[in-house]
Protein backbone atom coordinates (compact mmCIF):
# COMPACT_ATOMS: atom_id res chain seq x y z
CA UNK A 1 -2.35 8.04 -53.13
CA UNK A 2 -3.46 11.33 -54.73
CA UNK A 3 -1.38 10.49 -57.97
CA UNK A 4 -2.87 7.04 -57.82
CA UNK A 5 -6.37 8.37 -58.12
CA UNK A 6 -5.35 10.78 -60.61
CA UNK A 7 -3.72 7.83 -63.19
CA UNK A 8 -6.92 6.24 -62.34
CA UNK A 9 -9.22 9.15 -63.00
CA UNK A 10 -7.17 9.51 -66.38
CA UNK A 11 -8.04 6.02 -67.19
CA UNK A 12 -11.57 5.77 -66.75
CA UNK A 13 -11.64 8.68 -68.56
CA UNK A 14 -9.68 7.65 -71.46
CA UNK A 15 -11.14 4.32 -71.58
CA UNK A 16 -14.85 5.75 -72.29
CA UNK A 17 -13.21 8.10 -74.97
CA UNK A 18 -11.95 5.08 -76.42
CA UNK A 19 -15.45 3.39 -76.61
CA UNK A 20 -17.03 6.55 -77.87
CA UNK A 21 -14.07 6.11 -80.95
CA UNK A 22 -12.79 3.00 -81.46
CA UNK A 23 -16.72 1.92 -82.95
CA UNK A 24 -16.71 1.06 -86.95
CA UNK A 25 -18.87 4.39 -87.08
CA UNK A 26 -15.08 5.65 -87.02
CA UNK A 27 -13.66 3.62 -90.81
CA UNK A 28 -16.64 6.40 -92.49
CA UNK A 29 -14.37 9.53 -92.10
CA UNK A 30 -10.81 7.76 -91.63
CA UNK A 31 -7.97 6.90 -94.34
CA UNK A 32 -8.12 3.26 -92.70
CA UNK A 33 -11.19 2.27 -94.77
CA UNK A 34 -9.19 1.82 -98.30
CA UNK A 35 -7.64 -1.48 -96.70
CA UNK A 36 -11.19 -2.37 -95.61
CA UNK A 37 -12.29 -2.26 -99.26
CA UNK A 38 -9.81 -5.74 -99.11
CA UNK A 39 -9.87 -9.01 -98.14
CA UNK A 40 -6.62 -11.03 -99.28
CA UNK A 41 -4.18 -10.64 -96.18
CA UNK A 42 -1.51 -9.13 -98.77
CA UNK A 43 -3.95 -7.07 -100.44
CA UNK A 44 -4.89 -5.52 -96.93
CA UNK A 45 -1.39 -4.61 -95.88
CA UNK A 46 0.11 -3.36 -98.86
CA UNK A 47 -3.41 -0.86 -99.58
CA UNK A 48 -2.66 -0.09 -95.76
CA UNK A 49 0.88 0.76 -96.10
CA UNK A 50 0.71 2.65 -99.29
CA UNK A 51 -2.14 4.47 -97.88
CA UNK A 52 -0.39 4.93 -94.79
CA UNK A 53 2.42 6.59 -96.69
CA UNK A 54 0.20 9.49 -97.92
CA UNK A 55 -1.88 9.92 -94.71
CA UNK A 56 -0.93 13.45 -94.21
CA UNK A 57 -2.76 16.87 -94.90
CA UNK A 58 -6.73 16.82 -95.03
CA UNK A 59 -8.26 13.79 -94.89
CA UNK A 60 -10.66 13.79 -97.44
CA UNK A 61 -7.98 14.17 -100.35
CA UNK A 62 -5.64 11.75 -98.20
CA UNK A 63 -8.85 9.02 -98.94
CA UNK A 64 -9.78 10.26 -102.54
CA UNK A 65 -6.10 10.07 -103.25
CA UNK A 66 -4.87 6.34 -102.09
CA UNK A 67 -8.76 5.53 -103.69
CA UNK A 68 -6.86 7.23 -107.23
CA UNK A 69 -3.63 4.86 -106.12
CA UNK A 70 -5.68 1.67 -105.78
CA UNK A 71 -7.56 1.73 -109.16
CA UNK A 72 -4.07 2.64 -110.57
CA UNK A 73 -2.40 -0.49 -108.98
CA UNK A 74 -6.33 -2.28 -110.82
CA UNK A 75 -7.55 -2.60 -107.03
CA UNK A 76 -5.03 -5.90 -106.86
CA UNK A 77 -2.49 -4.13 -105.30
CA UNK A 78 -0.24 -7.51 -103.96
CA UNK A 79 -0.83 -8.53 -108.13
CA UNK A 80 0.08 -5.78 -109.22
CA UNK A 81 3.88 -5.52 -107.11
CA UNK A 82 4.77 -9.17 -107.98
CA UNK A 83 3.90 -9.26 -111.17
CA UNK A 84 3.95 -5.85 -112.98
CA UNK A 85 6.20 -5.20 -116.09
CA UNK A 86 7.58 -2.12 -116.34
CA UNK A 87 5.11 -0.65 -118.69
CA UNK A 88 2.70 -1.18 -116.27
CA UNK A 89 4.53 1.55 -114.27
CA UNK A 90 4.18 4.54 -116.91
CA UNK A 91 0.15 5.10 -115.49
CA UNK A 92 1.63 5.72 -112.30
CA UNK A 93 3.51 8.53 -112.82
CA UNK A 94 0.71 11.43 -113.17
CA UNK A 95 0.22 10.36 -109.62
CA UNK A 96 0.79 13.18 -106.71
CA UNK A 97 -0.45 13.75 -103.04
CA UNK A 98 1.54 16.40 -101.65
CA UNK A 99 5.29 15.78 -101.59
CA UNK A 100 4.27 12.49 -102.78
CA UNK A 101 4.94 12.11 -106.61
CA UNK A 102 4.35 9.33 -109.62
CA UNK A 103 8.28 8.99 -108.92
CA UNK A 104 8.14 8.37 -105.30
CA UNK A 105 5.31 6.02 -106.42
CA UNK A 106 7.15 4.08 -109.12
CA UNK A 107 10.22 3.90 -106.36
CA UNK A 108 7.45 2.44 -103.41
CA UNK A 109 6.46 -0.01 -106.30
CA UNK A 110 9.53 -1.28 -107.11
CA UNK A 111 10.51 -1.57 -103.25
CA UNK A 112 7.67 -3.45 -101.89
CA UNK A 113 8.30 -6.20 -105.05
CA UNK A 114 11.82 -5.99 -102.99
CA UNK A 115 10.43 -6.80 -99.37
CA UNK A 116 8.05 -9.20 -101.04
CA UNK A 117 10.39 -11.39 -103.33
CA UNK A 118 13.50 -11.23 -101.23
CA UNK A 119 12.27 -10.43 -97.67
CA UNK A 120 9.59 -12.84 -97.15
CA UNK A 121 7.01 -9.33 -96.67
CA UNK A 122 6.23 -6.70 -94.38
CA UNK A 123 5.08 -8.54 -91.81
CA UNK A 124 8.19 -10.87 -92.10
CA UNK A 125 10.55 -7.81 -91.72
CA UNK A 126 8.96 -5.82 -88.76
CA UNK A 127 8.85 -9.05 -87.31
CA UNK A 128 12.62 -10.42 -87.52
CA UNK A 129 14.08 -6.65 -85.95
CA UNK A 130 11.17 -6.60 -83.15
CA UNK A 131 11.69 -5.72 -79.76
CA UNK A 132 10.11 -6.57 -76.81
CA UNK A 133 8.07 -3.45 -76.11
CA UNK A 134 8.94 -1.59 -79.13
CA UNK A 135 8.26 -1.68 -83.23
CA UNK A 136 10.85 1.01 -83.38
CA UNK A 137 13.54 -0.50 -84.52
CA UNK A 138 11.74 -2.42 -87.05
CA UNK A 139 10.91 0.91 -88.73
CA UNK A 140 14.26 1.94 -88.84
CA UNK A 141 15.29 -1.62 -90.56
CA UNK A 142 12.15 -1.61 -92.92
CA UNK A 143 13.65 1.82 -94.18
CA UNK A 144 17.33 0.28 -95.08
CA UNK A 145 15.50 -2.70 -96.76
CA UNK A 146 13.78 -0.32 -98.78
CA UNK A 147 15.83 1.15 -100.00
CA UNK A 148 18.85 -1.14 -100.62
CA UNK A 149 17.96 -1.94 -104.23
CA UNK A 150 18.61 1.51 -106.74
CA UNK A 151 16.65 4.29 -105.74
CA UNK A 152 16.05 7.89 -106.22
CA UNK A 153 17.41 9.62 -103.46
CA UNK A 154 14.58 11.94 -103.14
CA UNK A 155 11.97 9.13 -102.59
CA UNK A 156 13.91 8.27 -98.67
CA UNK A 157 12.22 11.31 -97.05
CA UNK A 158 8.59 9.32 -97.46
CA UNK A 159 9.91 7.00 -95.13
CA UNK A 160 10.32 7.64 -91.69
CA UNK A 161 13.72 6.52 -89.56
CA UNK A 162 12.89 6.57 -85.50
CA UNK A 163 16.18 6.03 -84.96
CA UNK A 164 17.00 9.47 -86.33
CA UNK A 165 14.84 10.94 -84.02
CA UNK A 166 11.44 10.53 -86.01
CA UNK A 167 8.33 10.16 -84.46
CA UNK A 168 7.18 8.13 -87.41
CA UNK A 169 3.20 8.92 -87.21
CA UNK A 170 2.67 7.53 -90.08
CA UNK A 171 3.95 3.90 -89.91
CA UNK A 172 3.19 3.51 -86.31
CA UNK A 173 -0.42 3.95 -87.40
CA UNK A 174 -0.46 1.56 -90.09
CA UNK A 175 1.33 -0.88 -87.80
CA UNK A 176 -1.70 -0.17 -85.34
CA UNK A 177 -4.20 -0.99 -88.32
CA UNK A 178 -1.76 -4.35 -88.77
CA UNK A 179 -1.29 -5.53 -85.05
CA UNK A 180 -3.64 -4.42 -82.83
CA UNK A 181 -7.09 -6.79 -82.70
CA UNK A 182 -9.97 -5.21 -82.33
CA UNK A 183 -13.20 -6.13 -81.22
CA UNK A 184 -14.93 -3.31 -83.06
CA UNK A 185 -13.66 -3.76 -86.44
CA UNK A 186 -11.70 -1.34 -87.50
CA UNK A 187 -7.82 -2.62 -86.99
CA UNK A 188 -7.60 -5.56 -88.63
CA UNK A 189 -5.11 -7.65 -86.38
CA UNK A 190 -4.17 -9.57 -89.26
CA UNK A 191 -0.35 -9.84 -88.52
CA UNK A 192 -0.41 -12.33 -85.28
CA UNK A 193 3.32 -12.48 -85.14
CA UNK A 194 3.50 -9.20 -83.15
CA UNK A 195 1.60 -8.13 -80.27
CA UNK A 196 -0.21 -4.92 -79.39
CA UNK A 197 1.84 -4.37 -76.83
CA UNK A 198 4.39 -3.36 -78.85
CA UNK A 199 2.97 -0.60 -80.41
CA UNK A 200 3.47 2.86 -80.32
CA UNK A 201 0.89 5.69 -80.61
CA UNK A 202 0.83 7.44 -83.98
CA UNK A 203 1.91 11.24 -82.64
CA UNK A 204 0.78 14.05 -84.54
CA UNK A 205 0.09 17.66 -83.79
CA UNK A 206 -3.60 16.60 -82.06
CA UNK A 207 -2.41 13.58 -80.19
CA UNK A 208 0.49 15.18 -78.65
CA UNK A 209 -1.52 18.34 -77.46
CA UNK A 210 -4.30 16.07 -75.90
CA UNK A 211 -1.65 13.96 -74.39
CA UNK A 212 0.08 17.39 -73.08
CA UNK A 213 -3.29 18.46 -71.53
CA UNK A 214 -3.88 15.67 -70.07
CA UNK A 215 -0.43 15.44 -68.35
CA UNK A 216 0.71 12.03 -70.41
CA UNK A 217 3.25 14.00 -72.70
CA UNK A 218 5.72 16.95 -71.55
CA UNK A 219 8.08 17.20 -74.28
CA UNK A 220 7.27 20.02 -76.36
CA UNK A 221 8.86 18.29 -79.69
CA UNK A 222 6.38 15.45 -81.66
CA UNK A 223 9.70 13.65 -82.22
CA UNK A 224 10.84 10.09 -81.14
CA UNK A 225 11.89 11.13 -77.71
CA UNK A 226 8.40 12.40 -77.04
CA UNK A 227 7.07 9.00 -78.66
CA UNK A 228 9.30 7.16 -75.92
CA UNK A 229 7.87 9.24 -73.46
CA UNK A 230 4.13 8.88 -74.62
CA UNK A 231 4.82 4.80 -74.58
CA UNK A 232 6.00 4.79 -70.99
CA UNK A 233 2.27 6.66 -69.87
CA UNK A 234 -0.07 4.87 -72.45
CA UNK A 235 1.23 1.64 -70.83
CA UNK A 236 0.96 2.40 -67.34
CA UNK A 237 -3.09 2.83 -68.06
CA UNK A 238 -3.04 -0.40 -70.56
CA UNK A 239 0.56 -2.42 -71.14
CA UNK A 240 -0.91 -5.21 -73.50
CA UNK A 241 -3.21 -2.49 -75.65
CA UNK A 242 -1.67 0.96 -74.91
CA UNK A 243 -2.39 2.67 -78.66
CA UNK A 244 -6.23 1.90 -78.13
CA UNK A 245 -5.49 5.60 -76.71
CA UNK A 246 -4.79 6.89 -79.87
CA UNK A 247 -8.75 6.38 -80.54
CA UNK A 248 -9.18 8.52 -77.42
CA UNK A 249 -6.02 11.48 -78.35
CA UNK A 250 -7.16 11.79 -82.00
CA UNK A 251 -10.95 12.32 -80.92
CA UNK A 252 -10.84 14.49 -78.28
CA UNK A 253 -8.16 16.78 -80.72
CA UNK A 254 -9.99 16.38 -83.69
CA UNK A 255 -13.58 15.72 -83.03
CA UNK A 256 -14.15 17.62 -79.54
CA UNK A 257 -11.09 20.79 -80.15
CA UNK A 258 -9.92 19.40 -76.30
């Protein structure tokens, strides 16, 4: 019974972090609000994703950065991967954020047009490998499709594999941004094929040290073992919303130090 009231401590807990959060107060300081600046379904998911892709390091350069990427794609980013020539593509190869170069860019280009012409989309391919309770494997698939026409090599590490034993922060947050609906406004719930209850919660250095606090996380690794693990406890407090944590994880580590 003790445990019990623990889990439901935890919950009522987490639940009023996720209030305090999860409010569109939240889109001002997060990477999320370049896809807000959209409103074509296609438009929204391909600004997410690229932006997504570069959502690492301090945030303020990972916004002015996919901001820089957007006006470069002429803030029509679906127009721009259907129909671009490959002239089109020289402006893009200044670009940089990080690891992240004008090649890598070029490459992401030229991929999406890929998953767009001959793979029905992004939404259509995370959809076809789904799970039940897991996006996991949809990742790993997304990856292979990507990367199935001619590539450089060096542009594979921007893409995360979970079934090599990746945590995948990156895409499991833009898949929250995709799937999960939300009341407040700030994920967009535009792809209804999937359901938030097959999310995962992004896991980065703040979320898993919250979530080891807090007694939802053991594993000492941010890899996709601790990501399994995470899952299993997020959906014992919520199994048809369980990333609405990651409101909760990323602002008690980033906004309160917990």
């Amino acid at each position: 019974m003790h445990q019990k009231l623990n889990n439901l401590q935890l919950k009522d807990f987490l639940d009023t972090k996720v209030e305090q959060y999860n409010t569109i107060q939240f889109i001002e300081t997060d990477p999320i609000q370049i896809p807000h600046t959209f409103s074509l379904k296609e438009d929204i998911e391909i600004a997410g994703f690229l932006t997504a892709t570069i959502a690492w390091g301090n945030r303020k350069s990972i916004i002015n950065n996919a901001k820089k990427l957007m006006q470069l794609l002429d803030n029509s980013p679906y127009d721009f991967i259907l129909n671009h020539q490959e002239s089109d593509l020289e402006k893009l190869h200044p670009f940089v954020h990080r690891t992240f170069n004008g090649n890598d860019c070029v490459q992401f280009i030229k991929s999406l047009q890929h998953i767009y012409i001959n793979h029905g989309g992004l939404e259509a391919v995370f959809t076809k490998y789904a799970e039940k309770n897991s996006l996991q494997k949809s990742i790993s698939k997304l990856k292979s499709i990507f990367f199935e026409i001619n590539h450089l090599q060096r542009t594979e590490k921007h893409l995360s594999d979970p079934l090599k034993n990746s945590a995948a922060k990156r895409i499991n947050m833009f898949l929250r941004w995709m799937v999960r609906h939300d009341f407040a406004g700030v994920d967009f719930g535009i792809w209804k094929n999937l359901s938030p209850a097959q999310l995962s919660c992004p896991l980065d250095v703040h979320s898993g040290n919250v979530a080891r606090q807090l007694g939802l996380l053991n594993r000492k690794q941010n890899d996709a073992k601790a990501l399994l693990e995470l899952d299993k406890s997020l959906r014992i407090l919520d199994k048809k919303d369980p990333v609405k944590y990651d409101f909760a994880l990323f602002g008690l580590g980033v906004f309160e130090g917990f």
